[in-house]
C-alpha atoms as a PDB file:
ATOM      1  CA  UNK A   1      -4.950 -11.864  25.615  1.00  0.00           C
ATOM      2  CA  UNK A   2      -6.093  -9.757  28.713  1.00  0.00           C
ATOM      3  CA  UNK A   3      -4.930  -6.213  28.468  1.00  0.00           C
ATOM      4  CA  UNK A   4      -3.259  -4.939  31.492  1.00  0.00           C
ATOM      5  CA  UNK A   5      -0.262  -2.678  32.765  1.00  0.00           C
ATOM      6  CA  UNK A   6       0.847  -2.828  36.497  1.00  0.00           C
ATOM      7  CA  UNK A   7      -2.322  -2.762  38.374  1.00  0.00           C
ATOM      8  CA  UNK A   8      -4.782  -0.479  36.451  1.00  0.00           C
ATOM      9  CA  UNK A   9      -7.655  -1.911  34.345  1.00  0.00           C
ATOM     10  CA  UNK A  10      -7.952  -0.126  30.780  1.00  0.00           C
ATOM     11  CA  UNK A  11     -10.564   1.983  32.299  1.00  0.00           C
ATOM     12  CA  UNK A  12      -8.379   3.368  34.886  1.00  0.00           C
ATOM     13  CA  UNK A  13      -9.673   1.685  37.963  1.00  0.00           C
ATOM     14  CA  UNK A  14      -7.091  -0.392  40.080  1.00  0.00           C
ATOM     15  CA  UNK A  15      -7.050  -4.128  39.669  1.00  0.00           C
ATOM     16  CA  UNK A  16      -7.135  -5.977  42.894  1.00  0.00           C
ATOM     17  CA  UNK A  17      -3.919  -9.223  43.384  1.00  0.00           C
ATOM     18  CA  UNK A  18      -6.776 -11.463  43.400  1.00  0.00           C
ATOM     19  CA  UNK A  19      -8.121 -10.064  39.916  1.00  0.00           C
ATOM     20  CA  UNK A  20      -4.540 -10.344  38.984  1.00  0.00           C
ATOM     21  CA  UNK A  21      -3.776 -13.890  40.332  1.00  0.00           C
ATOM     22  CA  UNK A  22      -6.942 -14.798  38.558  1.00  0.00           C
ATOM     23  CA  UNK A  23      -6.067 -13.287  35.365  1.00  0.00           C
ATOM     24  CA  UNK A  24      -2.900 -14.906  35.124  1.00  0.00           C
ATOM     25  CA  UNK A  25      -4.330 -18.464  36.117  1.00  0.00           C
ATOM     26  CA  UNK A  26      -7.035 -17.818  33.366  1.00  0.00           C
ATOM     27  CA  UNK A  27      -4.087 -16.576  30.604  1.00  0.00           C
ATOM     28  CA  UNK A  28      -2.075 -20.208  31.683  1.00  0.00           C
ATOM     29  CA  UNK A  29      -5.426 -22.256  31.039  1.00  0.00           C
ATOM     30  CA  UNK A  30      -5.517 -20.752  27.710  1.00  0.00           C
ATOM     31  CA  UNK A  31      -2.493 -21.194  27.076  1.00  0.00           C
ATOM     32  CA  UNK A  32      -2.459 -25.362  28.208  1.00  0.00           C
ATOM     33  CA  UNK A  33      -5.950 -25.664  26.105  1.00  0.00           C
ATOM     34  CA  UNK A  34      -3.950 -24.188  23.038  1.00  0.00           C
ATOM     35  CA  UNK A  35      -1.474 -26.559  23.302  1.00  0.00           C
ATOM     36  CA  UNK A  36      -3.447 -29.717  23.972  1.00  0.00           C
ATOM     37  CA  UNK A  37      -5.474 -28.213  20.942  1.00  0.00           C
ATOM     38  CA  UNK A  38      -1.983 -28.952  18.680  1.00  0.00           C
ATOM     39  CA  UNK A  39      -1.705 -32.094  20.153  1.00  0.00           C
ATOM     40  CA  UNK A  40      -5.423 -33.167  19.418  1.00  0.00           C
ATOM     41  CA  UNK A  41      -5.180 -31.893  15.920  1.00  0.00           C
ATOM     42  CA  UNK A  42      -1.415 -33.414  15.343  1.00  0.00           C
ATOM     43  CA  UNK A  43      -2.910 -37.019  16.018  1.00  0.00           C
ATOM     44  CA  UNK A  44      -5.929 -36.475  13.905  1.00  0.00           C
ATOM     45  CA  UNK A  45      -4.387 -35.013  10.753  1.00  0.00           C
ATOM     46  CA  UNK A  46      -3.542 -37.311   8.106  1.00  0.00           C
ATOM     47  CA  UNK A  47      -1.331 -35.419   7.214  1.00  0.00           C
ATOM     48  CA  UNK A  48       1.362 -31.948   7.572  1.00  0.00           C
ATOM     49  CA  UNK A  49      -1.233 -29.806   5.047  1.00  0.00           C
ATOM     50  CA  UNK A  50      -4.681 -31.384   6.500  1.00  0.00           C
ATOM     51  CA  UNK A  51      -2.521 -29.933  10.023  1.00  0.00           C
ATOM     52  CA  UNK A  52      -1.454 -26.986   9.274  1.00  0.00           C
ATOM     53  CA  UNK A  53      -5.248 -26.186   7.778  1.00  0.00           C
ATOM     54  CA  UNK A  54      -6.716 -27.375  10.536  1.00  0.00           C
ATOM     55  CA  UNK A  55      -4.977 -25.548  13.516  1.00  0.00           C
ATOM     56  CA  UNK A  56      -4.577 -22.542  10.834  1.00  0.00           C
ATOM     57  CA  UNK A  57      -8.639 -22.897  10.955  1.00  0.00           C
ATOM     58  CA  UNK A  58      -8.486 -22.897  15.019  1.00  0.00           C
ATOM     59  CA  UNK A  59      -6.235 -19.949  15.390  1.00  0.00           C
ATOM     60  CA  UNK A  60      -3.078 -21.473  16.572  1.00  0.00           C
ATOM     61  CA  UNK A  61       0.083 -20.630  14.739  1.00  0.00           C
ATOM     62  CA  UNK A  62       3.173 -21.373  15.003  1.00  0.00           C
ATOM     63  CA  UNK A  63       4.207 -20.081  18.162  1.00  0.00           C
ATOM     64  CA  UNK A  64       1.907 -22.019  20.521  1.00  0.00           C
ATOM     65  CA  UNK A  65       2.584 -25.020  18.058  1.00  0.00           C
ATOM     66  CA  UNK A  66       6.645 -24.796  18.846  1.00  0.00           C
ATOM     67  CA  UNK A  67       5.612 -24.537  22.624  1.00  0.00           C
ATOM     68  CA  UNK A  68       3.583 -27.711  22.500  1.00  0.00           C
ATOM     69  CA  UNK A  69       6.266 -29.196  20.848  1.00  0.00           C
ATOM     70  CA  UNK A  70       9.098 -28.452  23.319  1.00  0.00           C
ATOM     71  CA  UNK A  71       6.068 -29.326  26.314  1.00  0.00           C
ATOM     72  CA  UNK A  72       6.674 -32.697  24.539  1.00  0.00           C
ATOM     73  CA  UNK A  73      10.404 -33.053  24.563  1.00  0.00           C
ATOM     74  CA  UNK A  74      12.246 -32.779  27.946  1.00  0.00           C
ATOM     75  CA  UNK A  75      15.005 -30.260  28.558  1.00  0.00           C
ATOM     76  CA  UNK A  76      17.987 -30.763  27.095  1.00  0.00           C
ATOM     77  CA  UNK A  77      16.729 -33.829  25.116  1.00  0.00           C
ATOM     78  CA  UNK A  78      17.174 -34.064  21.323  1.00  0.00           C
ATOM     79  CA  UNK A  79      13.872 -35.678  19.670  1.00  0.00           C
ATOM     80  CA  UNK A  80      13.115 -38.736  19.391  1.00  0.00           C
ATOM     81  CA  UNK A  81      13.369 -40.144  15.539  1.00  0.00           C
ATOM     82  CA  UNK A  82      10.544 -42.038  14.367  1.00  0.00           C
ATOM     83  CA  UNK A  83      10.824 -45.263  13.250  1.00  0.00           C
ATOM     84  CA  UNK A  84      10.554 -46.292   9.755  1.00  0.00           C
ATOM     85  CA  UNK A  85       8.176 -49.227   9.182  1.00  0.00           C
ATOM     86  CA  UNK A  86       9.446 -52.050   7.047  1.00  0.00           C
ATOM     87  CA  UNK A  87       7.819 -53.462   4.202  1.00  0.00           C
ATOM     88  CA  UNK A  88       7.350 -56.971   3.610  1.00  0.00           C
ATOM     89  CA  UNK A  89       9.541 -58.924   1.201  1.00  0.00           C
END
């Protein structure tokens, strides 16, 4: 996202810590609004293609949709399996 090295802007001039602390807080927002993105577009989709167009259409790809994934499932936890619905006799 933001393009910086150490503590010099692209430009040259030096970047202040509170330009950096800012920067950084602004890169994790992005990165939080990405993921709630997935999970907006997971529970909306009717189904895996109608998903994968839609947060192909938003920019989000794979990466940021693995890290909303593993936001979802605690440490160390295997996933939870779905439950099947039964049909009526």
């Amino acid at each position: 996202m933001t393009a910086h090295v150490g503590t010099m802007s692209v430009d040259g001039t030096p970047i202040s810590q509170a330009d950096m602390a800012r920067i950084e807080a602004e890169e994790k927002l992005h990165a939080r609004q990405q993921r709630g993105a997935v999970r907006v577009v997971a529970s909306a989709a009717t189904d895996v293609d109608d998903a994968r167009t839609l947060l192909a259409m938003l920019g989000l790809g794979p990466e940021i949709v693995s890290a909303a994934r593993a936001e979802l499932t605690p440490a160390g936890a295997a996933p939870a399996k779905r439950s099947r619905k039964r049909r009526a006799a």
